[in-house]
N, C-alpha and C. Protein backbone atom coordinates (compact mmCIF):
# COMPACT_ATOMS: atom_id res chain seq x y z
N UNK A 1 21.07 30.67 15.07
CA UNK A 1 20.82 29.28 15.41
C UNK A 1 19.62 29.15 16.35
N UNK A 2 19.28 30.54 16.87
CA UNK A 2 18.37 30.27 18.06
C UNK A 2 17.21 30.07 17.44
N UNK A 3 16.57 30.41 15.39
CA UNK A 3 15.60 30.46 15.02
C UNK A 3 15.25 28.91 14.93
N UNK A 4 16.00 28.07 14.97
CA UNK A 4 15.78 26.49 14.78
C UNK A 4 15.90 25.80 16.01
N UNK A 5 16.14 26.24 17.10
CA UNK A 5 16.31 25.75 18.54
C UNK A 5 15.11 24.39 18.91
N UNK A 6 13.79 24.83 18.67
CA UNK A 6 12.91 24.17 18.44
C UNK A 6 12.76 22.85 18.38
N UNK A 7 13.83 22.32 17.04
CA UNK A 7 13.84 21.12 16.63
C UNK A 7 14.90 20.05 17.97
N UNK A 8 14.56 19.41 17.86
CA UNK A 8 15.48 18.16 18.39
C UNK A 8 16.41 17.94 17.34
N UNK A 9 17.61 18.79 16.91
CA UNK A 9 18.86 18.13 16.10
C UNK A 9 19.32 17.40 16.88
N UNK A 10 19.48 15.73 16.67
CA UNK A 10 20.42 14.86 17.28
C UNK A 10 20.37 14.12 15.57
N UNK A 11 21.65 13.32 16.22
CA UNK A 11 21.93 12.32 15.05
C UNK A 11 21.19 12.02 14.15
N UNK A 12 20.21 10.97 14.80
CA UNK A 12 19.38 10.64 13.85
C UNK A 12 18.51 11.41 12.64
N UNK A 13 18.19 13.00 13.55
CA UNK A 13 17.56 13.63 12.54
C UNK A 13 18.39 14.10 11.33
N UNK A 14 19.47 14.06 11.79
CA UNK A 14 20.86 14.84 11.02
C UNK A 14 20.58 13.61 9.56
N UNK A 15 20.68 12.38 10.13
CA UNK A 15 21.02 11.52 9.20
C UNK A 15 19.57 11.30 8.09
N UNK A 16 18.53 11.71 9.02
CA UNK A 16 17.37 11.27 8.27
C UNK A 16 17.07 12.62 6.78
N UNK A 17 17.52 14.13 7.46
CA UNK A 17 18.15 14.92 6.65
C UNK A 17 18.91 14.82 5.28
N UNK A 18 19.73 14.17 5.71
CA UNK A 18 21.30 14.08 5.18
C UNK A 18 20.65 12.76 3.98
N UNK A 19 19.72 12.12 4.14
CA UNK A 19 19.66 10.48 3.56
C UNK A 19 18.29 10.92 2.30
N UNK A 20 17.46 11.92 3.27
CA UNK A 20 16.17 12.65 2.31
C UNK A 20 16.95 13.11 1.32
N UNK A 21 17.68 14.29 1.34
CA UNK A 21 18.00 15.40 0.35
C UNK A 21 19.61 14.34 -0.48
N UNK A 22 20.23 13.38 -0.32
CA UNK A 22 20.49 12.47 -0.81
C UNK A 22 19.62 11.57 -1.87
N UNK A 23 18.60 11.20 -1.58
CA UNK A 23 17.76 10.69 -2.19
C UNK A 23 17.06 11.54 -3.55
N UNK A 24 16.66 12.76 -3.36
CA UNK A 24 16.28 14.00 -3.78
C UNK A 24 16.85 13.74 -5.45
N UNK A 25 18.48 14.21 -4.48
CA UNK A 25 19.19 14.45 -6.01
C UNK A 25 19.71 12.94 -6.30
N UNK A 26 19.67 11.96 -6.06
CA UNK A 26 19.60 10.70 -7.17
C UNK A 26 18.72 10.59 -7.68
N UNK A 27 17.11 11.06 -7.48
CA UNK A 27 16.09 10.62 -8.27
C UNK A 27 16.00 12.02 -9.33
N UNK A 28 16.77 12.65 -9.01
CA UNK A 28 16.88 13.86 -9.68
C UNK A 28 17.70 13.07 -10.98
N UNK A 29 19.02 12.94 -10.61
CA UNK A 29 19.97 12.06 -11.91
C UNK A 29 19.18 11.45 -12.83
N UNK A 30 18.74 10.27 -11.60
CA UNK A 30 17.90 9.14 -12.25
C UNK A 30 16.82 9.99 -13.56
N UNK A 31 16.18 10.45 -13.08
CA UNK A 31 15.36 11.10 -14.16
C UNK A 31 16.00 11.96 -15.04
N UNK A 32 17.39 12.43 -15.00
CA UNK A 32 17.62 13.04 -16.08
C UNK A 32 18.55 12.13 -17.45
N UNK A 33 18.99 11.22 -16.52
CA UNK A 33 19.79 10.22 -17.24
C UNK A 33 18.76 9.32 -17.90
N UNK A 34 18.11 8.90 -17.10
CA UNK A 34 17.47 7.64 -17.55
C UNK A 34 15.51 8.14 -17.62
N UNK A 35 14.90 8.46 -18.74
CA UNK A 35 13.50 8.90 -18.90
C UNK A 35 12.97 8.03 -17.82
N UNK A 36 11.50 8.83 -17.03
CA UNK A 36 10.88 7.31 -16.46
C UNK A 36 9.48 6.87 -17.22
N UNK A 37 9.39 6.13 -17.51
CA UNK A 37 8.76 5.31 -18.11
C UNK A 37 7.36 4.40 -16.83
N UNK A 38 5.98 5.16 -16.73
CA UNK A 38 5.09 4.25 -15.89
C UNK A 38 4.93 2.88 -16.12
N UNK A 39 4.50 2.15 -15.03
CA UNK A 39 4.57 0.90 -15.04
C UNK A 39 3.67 0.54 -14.20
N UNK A 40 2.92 -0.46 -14.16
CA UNK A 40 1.88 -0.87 -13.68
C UNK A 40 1.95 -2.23 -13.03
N UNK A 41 2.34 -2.10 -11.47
CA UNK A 41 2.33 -3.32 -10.80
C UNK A 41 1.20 -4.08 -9.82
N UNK A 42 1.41 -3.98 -8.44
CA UNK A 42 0.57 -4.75 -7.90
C UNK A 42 -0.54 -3.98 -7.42
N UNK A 43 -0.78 -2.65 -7.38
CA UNK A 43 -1.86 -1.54 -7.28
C UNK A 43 -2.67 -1.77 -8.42
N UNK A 44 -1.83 -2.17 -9.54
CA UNK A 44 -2.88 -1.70 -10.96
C UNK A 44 -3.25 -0.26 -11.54
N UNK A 45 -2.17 0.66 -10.65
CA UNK A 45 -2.69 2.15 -11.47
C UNK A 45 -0.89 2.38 -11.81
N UNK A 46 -0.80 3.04 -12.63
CA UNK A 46 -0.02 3.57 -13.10
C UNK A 46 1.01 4.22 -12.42
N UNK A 47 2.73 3.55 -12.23
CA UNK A 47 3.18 4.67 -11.33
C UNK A 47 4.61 5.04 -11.89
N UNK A 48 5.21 6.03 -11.36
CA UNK A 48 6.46 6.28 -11.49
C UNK A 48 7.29 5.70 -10.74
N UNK A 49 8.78 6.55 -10.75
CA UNK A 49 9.63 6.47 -9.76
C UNK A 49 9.63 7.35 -8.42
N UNK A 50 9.02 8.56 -9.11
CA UNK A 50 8.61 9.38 -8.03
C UNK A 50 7.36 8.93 -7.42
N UNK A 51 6.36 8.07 -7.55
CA UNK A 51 5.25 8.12 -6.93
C UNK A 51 5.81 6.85 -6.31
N UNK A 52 6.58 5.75 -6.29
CA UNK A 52 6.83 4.39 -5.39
C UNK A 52 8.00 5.36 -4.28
N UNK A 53 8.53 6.27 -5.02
CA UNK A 53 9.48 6.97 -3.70
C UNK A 53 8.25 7.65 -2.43
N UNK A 54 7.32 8.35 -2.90
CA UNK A 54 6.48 9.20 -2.25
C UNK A 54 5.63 8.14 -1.38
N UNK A 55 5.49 7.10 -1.91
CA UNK A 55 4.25 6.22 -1.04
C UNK A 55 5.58 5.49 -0.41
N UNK A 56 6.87 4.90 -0.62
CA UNK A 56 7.64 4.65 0.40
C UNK A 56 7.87 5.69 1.44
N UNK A 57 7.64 6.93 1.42
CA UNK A 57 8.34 7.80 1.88
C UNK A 57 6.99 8.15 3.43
N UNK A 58 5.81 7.82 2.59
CA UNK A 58 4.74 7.47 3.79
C UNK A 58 4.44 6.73 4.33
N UNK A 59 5.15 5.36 3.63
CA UNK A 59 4.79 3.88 4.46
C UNK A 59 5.92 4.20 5.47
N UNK A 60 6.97 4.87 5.45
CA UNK A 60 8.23 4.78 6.34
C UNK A 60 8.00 6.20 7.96
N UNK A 61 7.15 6.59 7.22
CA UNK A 61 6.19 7.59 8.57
C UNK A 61 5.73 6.90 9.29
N UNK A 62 4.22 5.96 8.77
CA UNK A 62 3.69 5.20 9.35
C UNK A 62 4.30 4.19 10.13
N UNK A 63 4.93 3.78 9.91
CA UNK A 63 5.89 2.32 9.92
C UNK A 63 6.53 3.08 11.11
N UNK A 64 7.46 4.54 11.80
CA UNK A 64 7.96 4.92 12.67
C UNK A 64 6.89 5.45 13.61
N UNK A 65 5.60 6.34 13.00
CA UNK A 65 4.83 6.66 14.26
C UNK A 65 3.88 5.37 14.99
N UNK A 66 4.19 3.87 14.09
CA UNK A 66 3.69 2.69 14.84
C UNK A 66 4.70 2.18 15.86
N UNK A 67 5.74 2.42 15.42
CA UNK A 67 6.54 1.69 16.44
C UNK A 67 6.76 2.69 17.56
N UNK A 68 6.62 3.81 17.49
CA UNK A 68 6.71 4.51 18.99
C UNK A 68 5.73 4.26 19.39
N UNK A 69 4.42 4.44 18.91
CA UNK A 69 3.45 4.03 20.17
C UNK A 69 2.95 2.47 20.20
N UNK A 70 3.91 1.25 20.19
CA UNK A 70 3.46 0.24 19.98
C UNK A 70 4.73 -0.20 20.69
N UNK A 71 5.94 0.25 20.30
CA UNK A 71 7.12 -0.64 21.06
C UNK A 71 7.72 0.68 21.88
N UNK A 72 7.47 1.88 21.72
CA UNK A 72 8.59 2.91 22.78
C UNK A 72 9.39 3.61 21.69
N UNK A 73 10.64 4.14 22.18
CA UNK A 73 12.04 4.35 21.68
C UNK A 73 13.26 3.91 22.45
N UNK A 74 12.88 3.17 23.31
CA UNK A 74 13.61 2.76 24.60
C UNK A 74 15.03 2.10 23.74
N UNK A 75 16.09 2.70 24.76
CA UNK A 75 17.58 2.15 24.02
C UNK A 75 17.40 0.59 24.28
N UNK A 76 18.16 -0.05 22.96
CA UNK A 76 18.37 -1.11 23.19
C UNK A 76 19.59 -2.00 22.98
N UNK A 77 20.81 -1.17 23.25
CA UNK A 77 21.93 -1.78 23.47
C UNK A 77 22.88 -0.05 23.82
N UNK A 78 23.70 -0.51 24.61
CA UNK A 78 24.77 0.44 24.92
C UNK A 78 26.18 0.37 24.99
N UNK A 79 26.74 1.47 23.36
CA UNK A 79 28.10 0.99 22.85
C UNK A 79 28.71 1.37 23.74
N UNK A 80 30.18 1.09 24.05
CA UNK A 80 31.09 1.46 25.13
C UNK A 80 31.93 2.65 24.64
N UNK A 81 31.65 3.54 24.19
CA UNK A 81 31.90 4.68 23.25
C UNK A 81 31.90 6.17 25.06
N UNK A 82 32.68 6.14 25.04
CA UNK A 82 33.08 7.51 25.78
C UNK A 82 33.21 7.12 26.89
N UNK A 83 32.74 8.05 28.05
CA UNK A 83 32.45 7.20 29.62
C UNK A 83 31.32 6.94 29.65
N UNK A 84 30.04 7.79 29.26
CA UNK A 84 28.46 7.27 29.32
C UNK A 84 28.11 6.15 28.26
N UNK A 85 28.86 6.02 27.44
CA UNK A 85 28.71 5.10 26.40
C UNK A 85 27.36 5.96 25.38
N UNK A 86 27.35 5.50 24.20
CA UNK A 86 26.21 5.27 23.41
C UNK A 86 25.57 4.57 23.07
N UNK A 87 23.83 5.25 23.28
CA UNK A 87 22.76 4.50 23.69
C UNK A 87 21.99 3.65 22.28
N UNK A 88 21.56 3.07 21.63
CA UNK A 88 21.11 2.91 20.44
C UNK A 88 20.04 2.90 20.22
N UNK A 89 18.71 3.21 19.76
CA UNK A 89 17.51 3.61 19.98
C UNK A 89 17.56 2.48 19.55
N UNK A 90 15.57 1.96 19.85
CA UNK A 90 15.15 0.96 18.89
C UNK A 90 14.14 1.31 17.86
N UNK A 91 14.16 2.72 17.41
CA UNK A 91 13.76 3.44 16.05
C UNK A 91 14.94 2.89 15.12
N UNK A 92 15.90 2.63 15.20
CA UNK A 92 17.07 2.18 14.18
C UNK A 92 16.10 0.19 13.62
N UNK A 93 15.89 0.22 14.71
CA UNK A 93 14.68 -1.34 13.60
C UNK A 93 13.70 -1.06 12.79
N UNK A 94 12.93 0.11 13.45
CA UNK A 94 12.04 0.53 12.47
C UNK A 94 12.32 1.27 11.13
N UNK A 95 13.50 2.03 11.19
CA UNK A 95 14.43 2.24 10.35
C UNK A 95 14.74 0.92 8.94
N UNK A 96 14.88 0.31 9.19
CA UNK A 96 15.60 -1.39 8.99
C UNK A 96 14.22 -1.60 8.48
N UNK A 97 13.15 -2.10 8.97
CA UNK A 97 11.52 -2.34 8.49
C UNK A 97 11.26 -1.69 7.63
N UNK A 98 11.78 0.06 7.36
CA UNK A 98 11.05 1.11 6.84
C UNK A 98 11.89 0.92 5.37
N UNK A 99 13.14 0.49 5.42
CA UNK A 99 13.96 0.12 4.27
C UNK A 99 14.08 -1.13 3.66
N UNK A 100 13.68 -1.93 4.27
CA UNK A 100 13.20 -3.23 3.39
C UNK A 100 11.67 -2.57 3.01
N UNK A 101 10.85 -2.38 3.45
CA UNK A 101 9.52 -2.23 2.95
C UNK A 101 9.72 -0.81 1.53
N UNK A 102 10.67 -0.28 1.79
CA UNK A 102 10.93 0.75 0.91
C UNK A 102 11.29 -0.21 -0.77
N UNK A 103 12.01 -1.05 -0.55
CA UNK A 103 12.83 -2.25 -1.75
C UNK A 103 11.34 -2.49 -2.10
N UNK A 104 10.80 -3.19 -1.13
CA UNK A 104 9.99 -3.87 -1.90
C UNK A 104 9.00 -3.25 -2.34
N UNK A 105 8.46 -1.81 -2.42
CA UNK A 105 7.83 -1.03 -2.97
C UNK A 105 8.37 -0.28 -4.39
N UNK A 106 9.29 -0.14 -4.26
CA UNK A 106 10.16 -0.18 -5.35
C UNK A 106 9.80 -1.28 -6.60
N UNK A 107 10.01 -2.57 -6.12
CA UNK A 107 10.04 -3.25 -6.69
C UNK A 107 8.65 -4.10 -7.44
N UNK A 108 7.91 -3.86 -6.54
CA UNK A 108 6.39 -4.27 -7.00
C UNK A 108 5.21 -3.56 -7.43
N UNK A 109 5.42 -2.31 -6.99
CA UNK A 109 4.57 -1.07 -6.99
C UNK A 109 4.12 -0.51 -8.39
């Protein structure tokens, strides 16, 4: 365990983990069940399912390394969960931003 010490495992990364390699194998299904077929939306070039996942998958980088250096990570509410309570980042909005903007790339792209 000491070779990964490195990383900051907390929750969030766990989940951001856990939600990637989730994603992975549905677009995995998706493509084996269902052919993908390009389609040409508001870019005008040609895309898949894998290429609106990949450019969501960078708008949702961008979209988090703006909000740390633009709003912080500063908690912004604290559940009453233990004796210190739990803190709630305000990366969980940008989160929220990064997944609506994800739909609608999906959807128009």
């Amino acid at each position: 365990m000491e070779s990964i010490a490195w990383m900051a495992w907390t929750l969030p990364t766990a989940i951001f983990f856990a939600a990637l390699a989730c994603t992975l194998a549905v677009m995995t299904y998706l493509a084996a069940v269902y052919p993908e077929a390009e389609r040409v939306g508001v870019l005008r070039i040609p895309t898949t399912r894998g290429d609106r996942l990949f450019i969501s998958l960078i708008a949702a980088a961008v979209i988090h390394l703006a909000w740390i250096g633009l709003v912080g990570n500063d908690a912004i509410a604290t559940l009453p969960i233990g004796e210190e309570g739990f803190e709630i980042s305000s990366l969980w909005l940008a989160s929220g931003i990064s997944l609506v903007t994800a739909v609608f790339i999906f959807r128009t792209v």
